[in-house]
C-alpha atoms as a PDB file:
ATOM      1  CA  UNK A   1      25.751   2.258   3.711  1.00  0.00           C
ATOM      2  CA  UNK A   2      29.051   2.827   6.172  1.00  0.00           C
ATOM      3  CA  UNK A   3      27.145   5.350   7.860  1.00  0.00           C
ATOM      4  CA  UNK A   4      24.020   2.898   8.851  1.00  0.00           C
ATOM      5  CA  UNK A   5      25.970   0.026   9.245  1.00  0.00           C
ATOM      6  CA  UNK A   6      29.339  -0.285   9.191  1.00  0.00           C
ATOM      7  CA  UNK A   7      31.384  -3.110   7.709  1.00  0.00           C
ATOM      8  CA  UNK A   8      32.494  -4.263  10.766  1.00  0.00           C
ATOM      9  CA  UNK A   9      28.986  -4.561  12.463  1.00  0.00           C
ATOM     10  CA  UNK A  10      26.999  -8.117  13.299  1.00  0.00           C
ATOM     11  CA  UNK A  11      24.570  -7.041   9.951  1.00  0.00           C
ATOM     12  CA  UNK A  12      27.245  -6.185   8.011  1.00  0.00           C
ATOM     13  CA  UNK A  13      29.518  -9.563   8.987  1.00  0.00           C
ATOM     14  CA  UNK A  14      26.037 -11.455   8.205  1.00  0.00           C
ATOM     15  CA  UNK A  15      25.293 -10.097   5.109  1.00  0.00           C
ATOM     16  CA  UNK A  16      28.608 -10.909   3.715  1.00  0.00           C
ATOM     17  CA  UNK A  17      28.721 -14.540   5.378  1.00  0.00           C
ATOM     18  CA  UNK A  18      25.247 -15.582   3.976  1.00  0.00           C
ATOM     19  CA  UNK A  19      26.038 -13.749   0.751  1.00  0.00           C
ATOM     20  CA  UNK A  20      29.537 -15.606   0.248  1.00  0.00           C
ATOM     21  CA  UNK A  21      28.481 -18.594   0.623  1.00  0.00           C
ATOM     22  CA  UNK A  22      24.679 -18.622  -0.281  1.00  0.00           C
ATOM     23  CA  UNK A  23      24.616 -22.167  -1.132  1.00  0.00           C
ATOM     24  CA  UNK A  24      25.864 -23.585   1.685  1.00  0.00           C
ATOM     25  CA  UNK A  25      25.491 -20.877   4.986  1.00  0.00           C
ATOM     26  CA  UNK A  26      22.974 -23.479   6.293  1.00  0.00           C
ATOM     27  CA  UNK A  27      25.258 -26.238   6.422  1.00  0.00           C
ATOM     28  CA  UNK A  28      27.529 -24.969   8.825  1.00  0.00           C
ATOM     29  CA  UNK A  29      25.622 -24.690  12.137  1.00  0.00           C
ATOM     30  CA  UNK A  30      23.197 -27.964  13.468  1.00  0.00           C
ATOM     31  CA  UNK A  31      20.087 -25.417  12.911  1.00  0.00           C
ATOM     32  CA  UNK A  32      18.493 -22.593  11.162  1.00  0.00           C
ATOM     33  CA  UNK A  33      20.696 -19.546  12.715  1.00  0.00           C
ATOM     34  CA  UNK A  34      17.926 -16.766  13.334  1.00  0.00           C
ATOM     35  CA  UNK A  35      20.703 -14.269  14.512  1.00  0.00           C
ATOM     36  CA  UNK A  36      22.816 -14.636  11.409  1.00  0.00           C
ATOM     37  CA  UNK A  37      19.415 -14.184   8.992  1.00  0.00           C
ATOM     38  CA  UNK A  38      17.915 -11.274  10.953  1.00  0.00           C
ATOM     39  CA  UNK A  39      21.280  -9.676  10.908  1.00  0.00           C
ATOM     40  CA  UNK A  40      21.473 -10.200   7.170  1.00  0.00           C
ATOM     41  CA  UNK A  41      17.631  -9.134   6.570  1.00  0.00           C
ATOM     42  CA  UNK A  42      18.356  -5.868   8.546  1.00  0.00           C
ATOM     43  CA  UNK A  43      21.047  -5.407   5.827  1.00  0.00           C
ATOM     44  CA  UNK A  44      19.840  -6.028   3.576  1.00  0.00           C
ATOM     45  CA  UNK A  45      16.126  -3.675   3.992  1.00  0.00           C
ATOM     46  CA  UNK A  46      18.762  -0.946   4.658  1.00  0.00           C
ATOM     47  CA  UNK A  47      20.500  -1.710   0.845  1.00  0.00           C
ATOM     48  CA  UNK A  48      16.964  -2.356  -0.404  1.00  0.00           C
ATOM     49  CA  UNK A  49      15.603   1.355   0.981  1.00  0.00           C
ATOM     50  CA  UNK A  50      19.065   3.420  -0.192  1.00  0.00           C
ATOM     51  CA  UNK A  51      19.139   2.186  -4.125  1.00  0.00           C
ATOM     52  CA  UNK A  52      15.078   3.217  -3.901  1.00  0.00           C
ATOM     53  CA  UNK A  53      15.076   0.463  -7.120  1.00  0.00           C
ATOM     54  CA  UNK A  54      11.331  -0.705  -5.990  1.00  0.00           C
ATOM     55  CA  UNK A  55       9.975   2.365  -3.424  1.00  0.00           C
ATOM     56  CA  UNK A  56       6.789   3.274  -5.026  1.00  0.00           C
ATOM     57  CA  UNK A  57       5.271   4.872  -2.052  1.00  0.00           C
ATOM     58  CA  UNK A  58       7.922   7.653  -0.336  1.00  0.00           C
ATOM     59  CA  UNK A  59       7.472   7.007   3.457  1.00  0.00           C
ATOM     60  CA  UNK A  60       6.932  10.508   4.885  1.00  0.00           C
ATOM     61  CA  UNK A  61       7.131   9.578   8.466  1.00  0.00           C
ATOM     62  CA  UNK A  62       9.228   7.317  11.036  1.00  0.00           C
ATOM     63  CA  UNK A  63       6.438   5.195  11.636  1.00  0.00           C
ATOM     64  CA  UNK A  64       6.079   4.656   7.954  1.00  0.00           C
ATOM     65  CA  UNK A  65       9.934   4.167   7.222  1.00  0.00           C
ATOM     66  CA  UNK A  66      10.350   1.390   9.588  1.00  0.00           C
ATOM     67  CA  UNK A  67       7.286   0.106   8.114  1.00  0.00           C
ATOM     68  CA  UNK A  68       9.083  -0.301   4.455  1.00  0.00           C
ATOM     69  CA  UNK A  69      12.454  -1.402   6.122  1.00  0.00           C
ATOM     70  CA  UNK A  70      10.579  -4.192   8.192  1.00  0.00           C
ATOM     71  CA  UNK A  71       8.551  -5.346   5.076  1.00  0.00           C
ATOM     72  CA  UNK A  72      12.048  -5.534   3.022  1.00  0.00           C
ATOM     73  CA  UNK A  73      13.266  -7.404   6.037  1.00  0.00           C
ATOM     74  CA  UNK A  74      10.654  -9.779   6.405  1.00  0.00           C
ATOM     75  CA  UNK A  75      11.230 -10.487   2.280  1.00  0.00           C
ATOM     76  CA  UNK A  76      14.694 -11.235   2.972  1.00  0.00           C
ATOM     77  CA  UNK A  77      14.210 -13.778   5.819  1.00  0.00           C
ATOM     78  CA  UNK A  78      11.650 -15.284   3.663  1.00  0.00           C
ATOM     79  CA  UNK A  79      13.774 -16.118   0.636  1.00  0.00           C
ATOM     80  CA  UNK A  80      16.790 -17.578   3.273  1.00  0.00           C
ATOM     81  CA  UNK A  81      14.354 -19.618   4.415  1.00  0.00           C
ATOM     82  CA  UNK A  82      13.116 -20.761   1.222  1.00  0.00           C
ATOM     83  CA  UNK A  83      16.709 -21.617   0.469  1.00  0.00           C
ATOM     84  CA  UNK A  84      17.874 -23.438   3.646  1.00  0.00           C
ATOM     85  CA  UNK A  85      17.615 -26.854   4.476  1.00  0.00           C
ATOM     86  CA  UNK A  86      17.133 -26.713   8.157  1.00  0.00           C
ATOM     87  CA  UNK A  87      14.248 -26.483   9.928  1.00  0.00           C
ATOM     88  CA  UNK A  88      12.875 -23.698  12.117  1.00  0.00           C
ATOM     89  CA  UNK A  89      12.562 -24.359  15.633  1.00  0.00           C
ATOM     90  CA  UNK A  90       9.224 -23.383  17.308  1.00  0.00           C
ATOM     91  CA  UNK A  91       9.073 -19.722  17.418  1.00  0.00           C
ATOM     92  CA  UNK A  92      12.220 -19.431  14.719  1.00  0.00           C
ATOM     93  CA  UNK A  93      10.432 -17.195  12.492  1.00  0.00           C
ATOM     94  CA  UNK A  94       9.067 -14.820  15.206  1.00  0.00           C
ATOM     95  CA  UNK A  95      12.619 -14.581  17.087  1.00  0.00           C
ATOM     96  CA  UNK A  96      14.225 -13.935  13.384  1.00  0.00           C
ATOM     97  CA  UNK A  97      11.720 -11.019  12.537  1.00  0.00           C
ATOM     98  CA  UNK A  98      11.920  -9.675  16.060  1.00  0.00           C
ATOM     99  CA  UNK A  99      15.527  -9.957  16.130  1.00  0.00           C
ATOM    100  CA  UNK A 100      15.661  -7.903  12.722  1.00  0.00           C
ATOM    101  CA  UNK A 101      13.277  -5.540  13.533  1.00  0.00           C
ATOM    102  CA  UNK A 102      15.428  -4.485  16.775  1.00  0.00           C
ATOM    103  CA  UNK A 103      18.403  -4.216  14.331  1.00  0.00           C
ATOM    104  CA  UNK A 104      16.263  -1.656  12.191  1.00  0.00           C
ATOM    105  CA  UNK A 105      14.997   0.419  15.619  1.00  0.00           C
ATOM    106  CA  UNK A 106      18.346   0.912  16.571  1.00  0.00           C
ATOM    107  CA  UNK A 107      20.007   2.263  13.272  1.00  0.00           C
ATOM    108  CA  UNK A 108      16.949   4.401  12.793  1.00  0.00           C
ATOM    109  CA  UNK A 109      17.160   5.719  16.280  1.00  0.00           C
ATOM    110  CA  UNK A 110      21.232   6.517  16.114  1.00  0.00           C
ATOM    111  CA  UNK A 111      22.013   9.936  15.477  1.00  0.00           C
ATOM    112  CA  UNK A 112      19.777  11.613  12.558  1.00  0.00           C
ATOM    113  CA  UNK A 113      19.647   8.078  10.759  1.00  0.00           C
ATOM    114  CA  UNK A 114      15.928   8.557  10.113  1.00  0.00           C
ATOM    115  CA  UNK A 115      15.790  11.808   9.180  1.00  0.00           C
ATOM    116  CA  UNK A 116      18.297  11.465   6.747  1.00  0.00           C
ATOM    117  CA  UNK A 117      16.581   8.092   5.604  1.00  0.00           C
ATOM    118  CA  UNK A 118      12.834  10.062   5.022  1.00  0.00           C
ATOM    119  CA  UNK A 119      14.947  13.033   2.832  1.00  0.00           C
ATOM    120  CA  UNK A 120      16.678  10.320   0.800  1.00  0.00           C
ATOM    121  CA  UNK A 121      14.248   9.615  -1.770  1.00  0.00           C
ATOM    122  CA  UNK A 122      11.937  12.700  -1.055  1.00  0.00           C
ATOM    123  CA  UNK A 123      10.333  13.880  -4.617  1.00  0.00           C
ATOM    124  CA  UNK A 124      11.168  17.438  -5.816  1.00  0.00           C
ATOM    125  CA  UNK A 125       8.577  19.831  -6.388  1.00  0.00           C
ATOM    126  CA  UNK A 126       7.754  19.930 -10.241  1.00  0.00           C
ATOM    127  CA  UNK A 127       7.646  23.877 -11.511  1.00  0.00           C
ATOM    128  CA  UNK A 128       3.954  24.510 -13.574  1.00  0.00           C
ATOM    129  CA  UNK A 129       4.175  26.370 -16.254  1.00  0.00           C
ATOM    130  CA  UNK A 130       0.916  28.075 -16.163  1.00  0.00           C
ATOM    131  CA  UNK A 131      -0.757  27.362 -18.979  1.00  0.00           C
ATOM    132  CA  UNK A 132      -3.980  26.581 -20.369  1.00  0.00           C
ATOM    133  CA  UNK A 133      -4.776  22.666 -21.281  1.00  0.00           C
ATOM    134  CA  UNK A 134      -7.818  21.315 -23.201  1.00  0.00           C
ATOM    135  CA  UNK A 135      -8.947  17.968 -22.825  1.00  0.00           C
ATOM    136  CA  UNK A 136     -10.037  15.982 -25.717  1.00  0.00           C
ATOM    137  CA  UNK A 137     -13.595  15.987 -26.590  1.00  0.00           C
ATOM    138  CA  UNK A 138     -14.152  18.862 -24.252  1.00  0.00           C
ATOM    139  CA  UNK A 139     -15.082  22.443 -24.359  1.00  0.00           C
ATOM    140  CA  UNK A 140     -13.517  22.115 -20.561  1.00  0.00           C
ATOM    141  CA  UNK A 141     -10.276  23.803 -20.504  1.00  0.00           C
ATOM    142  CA  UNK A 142      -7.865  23.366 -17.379  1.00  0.00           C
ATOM    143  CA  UNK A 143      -5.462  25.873 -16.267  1.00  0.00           C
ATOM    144  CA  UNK A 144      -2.107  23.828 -14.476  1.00  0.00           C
END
């Protein structure tokens, strides 16, 4: 994760504020605090992507990567705001998501970040044996 975001970062410094002290982050500024939640979301779609837990569909481009790390984002902002008990100011939730999608541009567009990214969780090619398979209930026979 160091080499996306280090620990010293604004994401990284978010992530570990909101996640310290969960129940009570909210309390300590007069209104919802879109930096420190976008900063945490962008964290946390980056720690989300890496462990690959719930990637059913491999993104095979850039486009399609920052489409998975947004979504993961957007899921994270979503459950702080479930959880806090301050209100969003008109246009909170936009500024949040735009503020987390920036985050993601910029790590993916650092170095090789997104290359590396698309080859994490790229399937290997499966070897065939070659031979014949009959289906049930079927003079049909498949060669794989």
């Amino acid at each position: 994760m160091d080499r996306f975001l280090a620990p010293n970062t604004s994401e990284a410094l978010a992530h570990t504020h909101l996640t310290e002290n969960w129940f009570t982050w909210d309390q300590d500024h007069p209104s919802f605090n879109e930096t420190l939640v976008a900063g945490c979301a962008s964290y946390q779609a980056f720690t989300r992507y890496l462990s690959g837990s719930d990637l059913f569909i491999v993104p095979r481009s850039r486009r399609e990567l920052e489409g998975v790390l947004r979504r993961y984002a957007y899921d994270s902002i979503h459950n702080a705001i479930a959880v806090s008990r301050q209100t969003l100011q008109r246009g909170g939730y936009s500024r949040t998501c735009s503020l987390a999608e920036k985050s993601i541009r910029d790590v993916l567009n650092t170095n090789d970040n997104a290359t590396v990214l698309l080859n994490l969780h790229v399937p290997q090619p499966e070897t065939f044996s070659g031979t014949d398979v009959s289906l049930p209930n079927s003079n049909t026979r498949i060669r794989t």
